[in-house]
N, C-alpha and C. Protein backbone atom coordinates (compact mmCIF):
# COMPACT_ATOMS: atom_id res chain seq x y z
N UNK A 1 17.23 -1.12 -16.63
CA UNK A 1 16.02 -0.71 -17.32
C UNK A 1 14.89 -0.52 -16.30
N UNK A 2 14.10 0.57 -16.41
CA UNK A 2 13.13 0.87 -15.48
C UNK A 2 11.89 -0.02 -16.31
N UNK A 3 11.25 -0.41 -15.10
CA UNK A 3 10.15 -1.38 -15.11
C UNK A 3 8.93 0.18 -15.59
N UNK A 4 8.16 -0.39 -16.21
CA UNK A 4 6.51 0.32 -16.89
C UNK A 4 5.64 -0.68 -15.98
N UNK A 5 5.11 0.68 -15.52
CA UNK A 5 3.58 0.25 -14.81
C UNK A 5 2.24 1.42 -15.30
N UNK A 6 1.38 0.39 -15.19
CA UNK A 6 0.11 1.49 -15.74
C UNK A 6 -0.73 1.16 -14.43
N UNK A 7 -1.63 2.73 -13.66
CA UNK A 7 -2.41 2.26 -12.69
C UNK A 7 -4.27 2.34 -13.23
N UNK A 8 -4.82 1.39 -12.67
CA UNK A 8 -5.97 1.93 -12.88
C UNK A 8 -7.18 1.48 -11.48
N UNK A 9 -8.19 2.80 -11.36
CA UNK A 9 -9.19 2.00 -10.65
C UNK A 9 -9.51 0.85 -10.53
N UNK A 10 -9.53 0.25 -9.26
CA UNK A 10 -10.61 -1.91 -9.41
C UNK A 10 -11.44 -1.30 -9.75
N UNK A 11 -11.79 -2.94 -9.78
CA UNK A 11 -13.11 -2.88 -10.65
C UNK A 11 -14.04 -4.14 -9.77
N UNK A 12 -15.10 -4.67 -9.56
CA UNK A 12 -15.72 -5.71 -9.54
C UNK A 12 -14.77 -6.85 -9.55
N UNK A 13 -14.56 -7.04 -10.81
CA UNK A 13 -13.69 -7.93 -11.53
C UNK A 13 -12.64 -8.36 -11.07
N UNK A 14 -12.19 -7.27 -10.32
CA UNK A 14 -10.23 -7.37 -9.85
C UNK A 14 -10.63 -8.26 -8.25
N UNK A 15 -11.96 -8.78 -7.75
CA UNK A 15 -12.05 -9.64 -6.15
C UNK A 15 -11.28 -10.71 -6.17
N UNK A 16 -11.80 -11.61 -7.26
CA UNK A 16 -10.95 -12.90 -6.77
C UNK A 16 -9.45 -12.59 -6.76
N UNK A 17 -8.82 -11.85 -7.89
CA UNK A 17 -7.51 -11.69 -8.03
C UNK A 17 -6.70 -10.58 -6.83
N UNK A 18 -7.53 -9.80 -6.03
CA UNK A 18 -6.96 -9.26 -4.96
C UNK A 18 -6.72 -10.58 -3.68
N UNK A 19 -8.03 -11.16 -3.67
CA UNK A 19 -7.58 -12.29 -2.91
C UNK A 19 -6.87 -13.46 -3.01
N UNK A 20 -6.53 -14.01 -3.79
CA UNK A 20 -5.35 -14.51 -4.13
C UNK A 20 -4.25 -14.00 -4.01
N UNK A 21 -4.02 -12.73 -4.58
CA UNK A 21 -2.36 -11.84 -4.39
C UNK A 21 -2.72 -11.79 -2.97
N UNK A 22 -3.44 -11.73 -2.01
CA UNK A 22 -3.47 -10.50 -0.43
C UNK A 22 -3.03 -12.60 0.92
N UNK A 23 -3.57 -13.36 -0.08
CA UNK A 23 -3.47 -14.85 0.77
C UNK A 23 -2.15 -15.24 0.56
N UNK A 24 -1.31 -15.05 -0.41
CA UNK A 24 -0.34 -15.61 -0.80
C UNK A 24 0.61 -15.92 0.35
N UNK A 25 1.67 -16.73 0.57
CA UNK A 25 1.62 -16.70 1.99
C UNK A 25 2.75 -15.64 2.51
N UNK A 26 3.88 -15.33 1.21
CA UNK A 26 4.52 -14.41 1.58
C UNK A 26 4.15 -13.17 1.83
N UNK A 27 2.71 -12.85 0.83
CA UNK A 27 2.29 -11.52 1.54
C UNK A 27 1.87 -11.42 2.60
N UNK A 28 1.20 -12.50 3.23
CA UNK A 28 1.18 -12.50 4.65
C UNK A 28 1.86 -12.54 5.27
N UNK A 29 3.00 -12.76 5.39
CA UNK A 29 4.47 -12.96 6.25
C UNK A 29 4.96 -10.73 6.49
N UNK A 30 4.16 -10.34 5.18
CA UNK A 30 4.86 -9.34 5.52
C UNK A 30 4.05 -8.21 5.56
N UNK A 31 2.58 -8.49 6.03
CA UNK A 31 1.42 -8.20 6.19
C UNK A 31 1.54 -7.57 7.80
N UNK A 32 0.76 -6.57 8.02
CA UNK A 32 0.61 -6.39 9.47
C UNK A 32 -0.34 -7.22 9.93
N UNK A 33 -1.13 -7.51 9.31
CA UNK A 33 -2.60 -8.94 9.71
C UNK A 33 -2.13 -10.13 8.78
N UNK A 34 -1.36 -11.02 9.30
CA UNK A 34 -0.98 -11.87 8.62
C UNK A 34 -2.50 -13.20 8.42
N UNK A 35 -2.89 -13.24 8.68
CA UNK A 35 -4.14 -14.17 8.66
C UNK A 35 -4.71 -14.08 7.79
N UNK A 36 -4.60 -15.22 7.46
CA UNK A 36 -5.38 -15.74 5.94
C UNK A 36 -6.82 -15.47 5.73
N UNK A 37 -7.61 -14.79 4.74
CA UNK A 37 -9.22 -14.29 4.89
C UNK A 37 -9.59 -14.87 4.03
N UNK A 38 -10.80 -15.12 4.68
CA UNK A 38 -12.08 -16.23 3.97
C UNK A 38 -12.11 -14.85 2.45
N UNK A 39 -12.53 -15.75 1.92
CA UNK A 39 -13.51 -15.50 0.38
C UNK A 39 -14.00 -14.54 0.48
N UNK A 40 -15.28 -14.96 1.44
CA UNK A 40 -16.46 -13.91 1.83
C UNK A 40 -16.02 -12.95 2.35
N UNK A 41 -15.13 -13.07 3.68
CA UNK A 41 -15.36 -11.66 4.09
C UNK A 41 -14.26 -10.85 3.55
N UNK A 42 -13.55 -11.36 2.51
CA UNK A 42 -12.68 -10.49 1.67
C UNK A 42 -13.71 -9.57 0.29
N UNK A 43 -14.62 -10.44 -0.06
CA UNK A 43 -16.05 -9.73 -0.65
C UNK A 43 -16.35 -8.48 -0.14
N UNK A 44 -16.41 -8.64 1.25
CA UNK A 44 -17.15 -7.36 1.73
C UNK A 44 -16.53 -6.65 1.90
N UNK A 45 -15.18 -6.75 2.69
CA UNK A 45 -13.86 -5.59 2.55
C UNK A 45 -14.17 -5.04 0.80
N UNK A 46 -13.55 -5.78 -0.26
CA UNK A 46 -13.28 -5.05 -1.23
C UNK A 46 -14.67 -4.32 -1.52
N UNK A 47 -15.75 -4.65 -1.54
CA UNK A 47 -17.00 -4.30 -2.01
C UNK A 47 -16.78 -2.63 -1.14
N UNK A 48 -16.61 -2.95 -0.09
CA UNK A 48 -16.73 -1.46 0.77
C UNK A 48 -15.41 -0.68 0.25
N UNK A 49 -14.30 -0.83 0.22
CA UNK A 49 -13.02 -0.29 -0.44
C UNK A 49 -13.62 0.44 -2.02
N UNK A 50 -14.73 -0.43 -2.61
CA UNK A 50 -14.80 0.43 -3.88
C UNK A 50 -15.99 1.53 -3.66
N UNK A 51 -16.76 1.25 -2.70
CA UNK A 51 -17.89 2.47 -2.46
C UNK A 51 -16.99 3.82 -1.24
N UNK A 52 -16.62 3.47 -0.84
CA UNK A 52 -15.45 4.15 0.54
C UNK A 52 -14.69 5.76 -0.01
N UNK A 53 -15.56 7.13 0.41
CA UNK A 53 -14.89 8.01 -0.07
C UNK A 53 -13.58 8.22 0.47
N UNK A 54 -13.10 7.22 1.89
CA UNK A 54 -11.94 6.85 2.51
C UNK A 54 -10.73 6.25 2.26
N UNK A 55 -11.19 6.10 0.91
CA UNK A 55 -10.21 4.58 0.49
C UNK A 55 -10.02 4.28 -0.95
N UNK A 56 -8.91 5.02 -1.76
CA UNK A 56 -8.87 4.57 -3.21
C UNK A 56 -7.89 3.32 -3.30
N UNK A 57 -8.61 2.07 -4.18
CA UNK A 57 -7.64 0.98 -4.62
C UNK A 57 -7.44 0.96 -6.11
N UNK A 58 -6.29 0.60 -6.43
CA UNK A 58 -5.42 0.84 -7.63
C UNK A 58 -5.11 -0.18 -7.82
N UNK A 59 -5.11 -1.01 -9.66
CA UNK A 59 -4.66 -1.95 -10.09
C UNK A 59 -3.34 -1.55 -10.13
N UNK A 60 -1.91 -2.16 -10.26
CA UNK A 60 -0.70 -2.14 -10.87
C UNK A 60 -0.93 -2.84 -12.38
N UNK A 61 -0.46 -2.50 -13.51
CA UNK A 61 -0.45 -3.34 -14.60
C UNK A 61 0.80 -2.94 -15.53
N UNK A 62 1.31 -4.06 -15.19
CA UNK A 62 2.82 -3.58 -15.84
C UNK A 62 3.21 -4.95 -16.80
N UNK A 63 4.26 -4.94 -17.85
CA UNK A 63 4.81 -5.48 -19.33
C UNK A 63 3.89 -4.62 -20.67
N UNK A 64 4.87 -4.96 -21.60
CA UNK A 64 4.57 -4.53 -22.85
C UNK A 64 2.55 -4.29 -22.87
N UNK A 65 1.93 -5.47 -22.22
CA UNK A 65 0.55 -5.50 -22.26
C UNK A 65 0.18 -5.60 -21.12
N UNK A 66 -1.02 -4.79 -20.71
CA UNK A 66 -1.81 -4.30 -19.52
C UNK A 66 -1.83 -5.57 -18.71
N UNK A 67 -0.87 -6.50 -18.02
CA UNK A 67 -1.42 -7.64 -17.20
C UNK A 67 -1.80 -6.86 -15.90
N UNK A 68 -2.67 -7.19 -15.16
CA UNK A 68 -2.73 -6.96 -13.59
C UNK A 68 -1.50 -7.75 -13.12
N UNK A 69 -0.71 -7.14 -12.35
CA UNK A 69 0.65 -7.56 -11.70
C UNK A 69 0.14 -7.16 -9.86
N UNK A 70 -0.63 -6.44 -9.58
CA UNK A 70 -0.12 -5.75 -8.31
C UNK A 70 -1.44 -4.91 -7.60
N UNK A 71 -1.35 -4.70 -6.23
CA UNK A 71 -2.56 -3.88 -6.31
C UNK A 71 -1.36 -2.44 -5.30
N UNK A 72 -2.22 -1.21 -5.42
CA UNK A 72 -2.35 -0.07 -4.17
C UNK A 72 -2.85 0.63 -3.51
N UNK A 73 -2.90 0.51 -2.42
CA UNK A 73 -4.38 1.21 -1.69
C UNK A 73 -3.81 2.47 -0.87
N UNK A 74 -4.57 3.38 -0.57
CA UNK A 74 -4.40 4.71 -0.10
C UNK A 74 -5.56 4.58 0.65
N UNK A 75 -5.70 4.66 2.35
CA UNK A 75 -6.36 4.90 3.09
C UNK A 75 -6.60 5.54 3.66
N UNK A 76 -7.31 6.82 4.17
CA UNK A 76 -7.75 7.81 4.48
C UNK A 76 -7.36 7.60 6.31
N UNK A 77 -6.55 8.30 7.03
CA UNK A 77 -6.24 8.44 8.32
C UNK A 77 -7.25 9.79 8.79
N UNK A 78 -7.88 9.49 10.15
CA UNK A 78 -8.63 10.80 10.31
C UNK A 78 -7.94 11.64 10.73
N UNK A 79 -6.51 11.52 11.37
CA UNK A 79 -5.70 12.76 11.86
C UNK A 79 -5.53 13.32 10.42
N UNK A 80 -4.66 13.02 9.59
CA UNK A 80 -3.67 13.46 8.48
C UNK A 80 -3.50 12.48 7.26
N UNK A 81 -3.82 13.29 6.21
CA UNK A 81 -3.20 12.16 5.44
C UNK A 81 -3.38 10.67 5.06
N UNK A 82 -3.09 10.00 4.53
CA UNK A 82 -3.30 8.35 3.96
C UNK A 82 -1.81 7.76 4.27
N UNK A 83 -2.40 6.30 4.55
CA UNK A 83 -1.43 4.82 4.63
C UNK A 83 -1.79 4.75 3.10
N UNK A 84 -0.18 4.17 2.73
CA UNK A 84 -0.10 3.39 1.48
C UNK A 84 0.49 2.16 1.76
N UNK A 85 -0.52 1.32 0.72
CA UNK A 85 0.12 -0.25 1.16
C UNK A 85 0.07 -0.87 -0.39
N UNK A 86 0.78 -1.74 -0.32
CA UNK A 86 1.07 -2.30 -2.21
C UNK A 86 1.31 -3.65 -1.78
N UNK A 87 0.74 -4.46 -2.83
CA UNK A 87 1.03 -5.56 -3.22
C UNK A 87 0.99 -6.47 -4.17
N UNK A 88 2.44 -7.16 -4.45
CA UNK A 88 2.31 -8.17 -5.64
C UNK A 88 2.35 -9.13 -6.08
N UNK A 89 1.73 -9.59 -7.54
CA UNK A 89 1.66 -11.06 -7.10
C UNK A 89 2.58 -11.39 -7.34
N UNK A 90 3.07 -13.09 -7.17
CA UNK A 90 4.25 -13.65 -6.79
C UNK A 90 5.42 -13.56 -8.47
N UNK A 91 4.52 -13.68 -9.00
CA UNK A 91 5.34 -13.80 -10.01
C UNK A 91 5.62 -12.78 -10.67
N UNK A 92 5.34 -11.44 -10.42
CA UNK A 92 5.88 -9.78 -10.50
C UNK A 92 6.68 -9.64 -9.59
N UNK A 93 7.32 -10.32 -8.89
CA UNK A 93 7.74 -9.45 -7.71
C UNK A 93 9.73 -9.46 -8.06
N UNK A 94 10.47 -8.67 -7.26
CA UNK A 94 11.59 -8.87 -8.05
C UNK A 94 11.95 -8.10 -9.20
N UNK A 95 11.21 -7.54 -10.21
CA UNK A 95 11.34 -6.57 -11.56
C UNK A 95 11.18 -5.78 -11.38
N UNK A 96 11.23 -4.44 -10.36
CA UNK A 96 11.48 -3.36 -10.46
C UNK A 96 9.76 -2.82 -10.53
N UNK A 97 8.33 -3.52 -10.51
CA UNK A 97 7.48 -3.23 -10.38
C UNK A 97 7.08 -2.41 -9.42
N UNK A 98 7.35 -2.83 -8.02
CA UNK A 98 6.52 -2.16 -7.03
C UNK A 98 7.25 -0.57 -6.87
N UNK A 99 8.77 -0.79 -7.58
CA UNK A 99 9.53 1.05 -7.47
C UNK A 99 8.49 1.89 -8.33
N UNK A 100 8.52 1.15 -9.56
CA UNK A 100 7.64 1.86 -11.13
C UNK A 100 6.25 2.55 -10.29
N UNK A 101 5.86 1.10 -9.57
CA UNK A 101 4.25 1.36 -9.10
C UNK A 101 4.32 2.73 -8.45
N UNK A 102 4.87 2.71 -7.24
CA UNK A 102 4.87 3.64 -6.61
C UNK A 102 5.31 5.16 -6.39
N UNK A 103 6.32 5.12 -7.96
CA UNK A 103 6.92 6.25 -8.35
C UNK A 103 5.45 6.92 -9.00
N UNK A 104 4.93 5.90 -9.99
CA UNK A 104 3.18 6.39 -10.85
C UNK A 104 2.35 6.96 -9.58
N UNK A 105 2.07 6.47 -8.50
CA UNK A 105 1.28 6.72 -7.72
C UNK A 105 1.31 8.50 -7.78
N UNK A 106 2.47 8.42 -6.89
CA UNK A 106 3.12 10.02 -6.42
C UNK A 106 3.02 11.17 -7.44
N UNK A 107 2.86 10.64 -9.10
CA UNK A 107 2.43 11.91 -10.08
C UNK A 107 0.81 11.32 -10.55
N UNK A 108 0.35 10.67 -9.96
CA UNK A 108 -0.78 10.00 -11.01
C UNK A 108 -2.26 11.20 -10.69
N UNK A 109 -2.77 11.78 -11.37
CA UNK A 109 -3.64 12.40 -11.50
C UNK A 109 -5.02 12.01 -10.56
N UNK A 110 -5.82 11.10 -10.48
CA UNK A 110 -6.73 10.57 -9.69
C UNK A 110 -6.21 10.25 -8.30
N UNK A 111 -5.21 10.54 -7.99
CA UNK A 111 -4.88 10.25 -6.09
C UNK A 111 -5.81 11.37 -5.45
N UNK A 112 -6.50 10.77 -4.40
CA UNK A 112 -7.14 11.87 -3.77
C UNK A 112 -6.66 12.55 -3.23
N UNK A 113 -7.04 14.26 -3.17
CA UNK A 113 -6.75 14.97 -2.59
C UNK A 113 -6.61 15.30 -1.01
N UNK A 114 -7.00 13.85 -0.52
CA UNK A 114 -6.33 14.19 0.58
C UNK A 114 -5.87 12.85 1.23
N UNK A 115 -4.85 12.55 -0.08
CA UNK A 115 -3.90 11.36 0.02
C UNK A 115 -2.45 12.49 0.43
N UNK A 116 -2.12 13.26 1.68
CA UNK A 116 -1.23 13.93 1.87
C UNK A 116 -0.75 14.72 3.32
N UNK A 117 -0.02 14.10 3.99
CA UNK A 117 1.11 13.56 3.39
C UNK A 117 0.74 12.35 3.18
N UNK A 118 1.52 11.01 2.81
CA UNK A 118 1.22 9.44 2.69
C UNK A 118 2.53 9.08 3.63
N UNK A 119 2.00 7.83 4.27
CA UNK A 119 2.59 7.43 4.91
C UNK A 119 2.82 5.93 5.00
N UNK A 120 3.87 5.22 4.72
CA UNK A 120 3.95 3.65 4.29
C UNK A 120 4.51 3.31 6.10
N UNK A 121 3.60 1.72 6.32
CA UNK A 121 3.68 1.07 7.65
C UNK A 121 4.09 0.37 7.54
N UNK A 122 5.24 -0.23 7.80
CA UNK A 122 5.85 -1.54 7.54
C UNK A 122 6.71 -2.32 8.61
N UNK A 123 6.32 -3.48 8.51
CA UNK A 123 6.25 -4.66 9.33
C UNK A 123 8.10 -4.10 9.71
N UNK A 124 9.10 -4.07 11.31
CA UNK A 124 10.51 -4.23 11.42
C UNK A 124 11.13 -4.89 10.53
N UNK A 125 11.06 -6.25 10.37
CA UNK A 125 11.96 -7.18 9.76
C UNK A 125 11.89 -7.12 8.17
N UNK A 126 10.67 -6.59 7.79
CA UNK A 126 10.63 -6.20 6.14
C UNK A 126 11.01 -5.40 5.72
N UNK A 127 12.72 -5.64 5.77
CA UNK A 127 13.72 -4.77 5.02
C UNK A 127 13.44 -4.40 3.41
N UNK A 128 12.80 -5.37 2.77
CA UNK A 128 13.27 -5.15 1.56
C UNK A 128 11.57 -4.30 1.21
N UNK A 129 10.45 -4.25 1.64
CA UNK A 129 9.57 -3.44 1.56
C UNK A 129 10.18 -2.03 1.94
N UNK A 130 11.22 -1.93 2.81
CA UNK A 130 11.43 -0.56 3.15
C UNK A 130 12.11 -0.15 2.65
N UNK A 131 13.10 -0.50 2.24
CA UNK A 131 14.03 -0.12 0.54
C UNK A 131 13.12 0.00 -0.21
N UNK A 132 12.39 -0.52 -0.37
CA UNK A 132 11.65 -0.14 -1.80
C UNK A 132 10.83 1.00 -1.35
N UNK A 133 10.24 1.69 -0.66
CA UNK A 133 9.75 2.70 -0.39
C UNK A 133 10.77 4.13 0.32
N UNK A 134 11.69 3.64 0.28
CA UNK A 134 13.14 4.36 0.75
C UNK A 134 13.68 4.92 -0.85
N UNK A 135 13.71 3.88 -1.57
CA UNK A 135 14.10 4.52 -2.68
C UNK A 135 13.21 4.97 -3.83
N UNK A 136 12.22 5.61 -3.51
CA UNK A 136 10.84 6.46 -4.03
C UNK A 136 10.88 7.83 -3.20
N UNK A 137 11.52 7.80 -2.49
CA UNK A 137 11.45 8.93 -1.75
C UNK A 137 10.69 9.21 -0.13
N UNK A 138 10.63 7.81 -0.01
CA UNK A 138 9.68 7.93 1.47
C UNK A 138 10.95 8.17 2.63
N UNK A 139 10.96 8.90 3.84
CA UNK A 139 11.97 8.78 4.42
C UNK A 139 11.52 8.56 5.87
N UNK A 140 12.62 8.45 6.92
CA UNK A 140 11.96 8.05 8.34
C UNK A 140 13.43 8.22 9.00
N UNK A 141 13.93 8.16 9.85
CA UNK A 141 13.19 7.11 10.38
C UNK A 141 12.30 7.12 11.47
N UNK A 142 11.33 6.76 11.88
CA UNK A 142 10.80 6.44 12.67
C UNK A 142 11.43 6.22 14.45
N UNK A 143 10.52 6.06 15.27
CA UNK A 143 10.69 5.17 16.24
C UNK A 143 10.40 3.76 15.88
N UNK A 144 11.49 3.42 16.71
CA UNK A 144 10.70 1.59 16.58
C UNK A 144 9.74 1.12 17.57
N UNK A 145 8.53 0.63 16.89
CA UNK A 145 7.60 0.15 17.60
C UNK A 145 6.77 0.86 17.84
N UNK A 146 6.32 2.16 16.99
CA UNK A 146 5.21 2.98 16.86
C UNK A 146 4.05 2.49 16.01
N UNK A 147 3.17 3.14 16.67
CA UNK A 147 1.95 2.39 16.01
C UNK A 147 1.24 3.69 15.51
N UNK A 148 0.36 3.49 14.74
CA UNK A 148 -0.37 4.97 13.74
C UNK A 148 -1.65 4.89 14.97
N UNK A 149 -2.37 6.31 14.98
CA UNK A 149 -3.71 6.33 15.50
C UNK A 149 -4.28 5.38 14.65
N UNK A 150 -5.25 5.10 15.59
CA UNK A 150 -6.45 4.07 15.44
C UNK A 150 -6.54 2.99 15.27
N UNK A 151 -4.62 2.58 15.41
CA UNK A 151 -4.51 1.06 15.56
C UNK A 151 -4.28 0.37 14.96
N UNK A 152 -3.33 0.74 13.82
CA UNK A 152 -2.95 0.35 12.74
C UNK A 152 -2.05 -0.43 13.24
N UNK A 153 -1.29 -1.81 13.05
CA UNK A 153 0.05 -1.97 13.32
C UNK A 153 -0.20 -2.27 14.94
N UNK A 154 -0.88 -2.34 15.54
CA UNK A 154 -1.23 -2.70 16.92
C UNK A 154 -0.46 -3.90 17.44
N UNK A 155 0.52 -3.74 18.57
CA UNK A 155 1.12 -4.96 18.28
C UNK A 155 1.87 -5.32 17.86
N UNK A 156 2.56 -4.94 16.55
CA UNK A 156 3.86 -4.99 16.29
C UNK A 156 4.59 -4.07 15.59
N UNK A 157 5.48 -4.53 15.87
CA UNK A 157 6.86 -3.53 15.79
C UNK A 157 6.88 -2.75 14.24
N UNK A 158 6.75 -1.18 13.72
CA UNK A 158 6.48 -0.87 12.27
C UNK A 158 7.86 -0.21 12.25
N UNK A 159 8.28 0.55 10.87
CA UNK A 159 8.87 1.40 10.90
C UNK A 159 7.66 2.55 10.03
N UNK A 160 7.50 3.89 10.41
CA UNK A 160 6.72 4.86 9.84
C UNK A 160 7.20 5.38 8.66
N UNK A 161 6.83 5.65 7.38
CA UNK A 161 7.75 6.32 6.82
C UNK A 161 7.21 7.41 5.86
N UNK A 162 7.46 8.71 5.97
CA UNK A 162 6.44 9.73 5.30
C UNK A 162 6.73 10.03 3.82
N UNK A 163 6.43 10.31 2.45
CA UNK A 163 6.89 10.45 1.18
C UNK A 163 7.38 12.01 1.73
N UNK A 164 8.78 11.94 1.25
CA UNK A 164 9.51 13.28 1.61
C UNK A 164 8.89 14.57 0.41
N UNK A 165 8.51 15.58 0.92
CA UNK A 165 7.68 16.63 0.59
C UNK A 165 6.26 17.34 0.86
N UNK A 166 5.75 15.98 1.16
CA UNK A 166 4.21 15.69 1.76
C UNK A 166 4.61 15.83 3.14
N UNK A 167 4.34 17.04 3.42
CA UNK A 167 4.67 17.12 4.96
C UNK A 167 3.82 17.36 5.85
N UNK A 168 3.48 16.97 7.06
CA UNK A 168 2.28 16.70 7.62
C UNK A 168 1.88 18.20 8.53
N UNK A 169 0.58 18.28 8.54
CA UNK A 169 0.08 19.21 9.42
C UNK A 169 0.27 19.28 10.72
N UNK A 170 0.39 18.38 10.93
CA UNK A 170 0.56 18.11 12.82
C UNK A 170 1.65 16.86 12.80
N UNK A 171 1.62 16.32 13.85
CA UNK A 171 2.64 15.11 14.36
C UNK A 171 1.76 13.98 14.96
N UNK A 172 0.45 14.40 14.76
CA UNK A 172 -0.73 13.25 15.30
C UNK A 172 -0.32 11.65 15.02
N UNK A 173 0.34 11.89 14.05
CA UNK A 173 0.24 9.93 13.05
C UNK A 173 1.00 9.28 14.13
N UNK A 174 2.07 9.79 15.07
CA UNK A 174 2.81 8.73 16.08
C UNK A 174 1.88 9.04 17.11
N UNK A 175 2.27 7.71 18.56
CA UNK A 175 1.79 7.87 19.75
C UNK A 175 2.83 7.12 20.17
């Protein structure tokens, strides 16, 4: 059975609950910045993420009733295109959410227009993040141990992976 997800704009509302899902410790394990963030300066990140014509964030809300399960962010790269990054909370994770999520993303009407191509960064050893974006249609492979302009992933080892169709203008995103 395919998992139902509904996306919608944050809101104000959605801070404490991004920081909680973003501290958890497994999402940090599979985080490119694994380090745990204060309160505050997770305030000001999200506060700027919702004014940011650079940067759309997306609730996940998936079961029979609208729970917040998940978040997705689309970040504006100045070469080409947007990073997509997802995350969920602990007790969504496992049900087929983050496929649902990210299948909605790819037809969802409000993605910005210049969320394209998208490109998911993910930590070497986080196999099972890359299946799950493997089987949405993202493909690669990559080099190992490429890092995106401007320093994304700095440091450690990613695999790149582009949503197959969204095809990029140039080849800028590796170095």
């Amino acid at each position: 059975m395919t998992a139902v997800v509904r996306l919608r704009r944050a809101e104000t509302a959605d801070v404490r609950r991004l920081w909680i899902w973003r501290n958890d410790p497994e999402t940090r394990l599979a985080s490119l910045d694994g380090e745990e963030i204060p309160y505050d300066d997770h305030i000001q990140w999200f506060e700027g993420q919702l004014r940011s014509a650079d940067a759309a964030l997306f609730i996940i809300e998936g079961g029979p009733e609208p729970i917040p399960c998940g978040q997705i962010r689309l970040s504006r790269l100045a070469c080409c295109g947007a990073v997509i990054s997802i995350g969920l909370a602990r007790e969504s994770r496992g049900r087929g959410l983050g496929v649902a999520a990210l299948k909605e993303i790819q037809r969802w009407p409000e993605r910005p227009p210049w969320a394209n191509p998208i490109y998911a960064v993910i930590r070497l050893e986080n196999d099972r993040s890359r299946r799950v974006f493997e089987a949405v249609g993202f493909v690669g492979p990559s080099e190992e141990g490429a890092t995106l302009v401007g320093g994304v992933g700095k440091g450690v080892g990613v695999w790149v992976l582009r949503l197959q169709g969204s095809e990029p203008e140039d080849d800028t995103i590796l170095r």
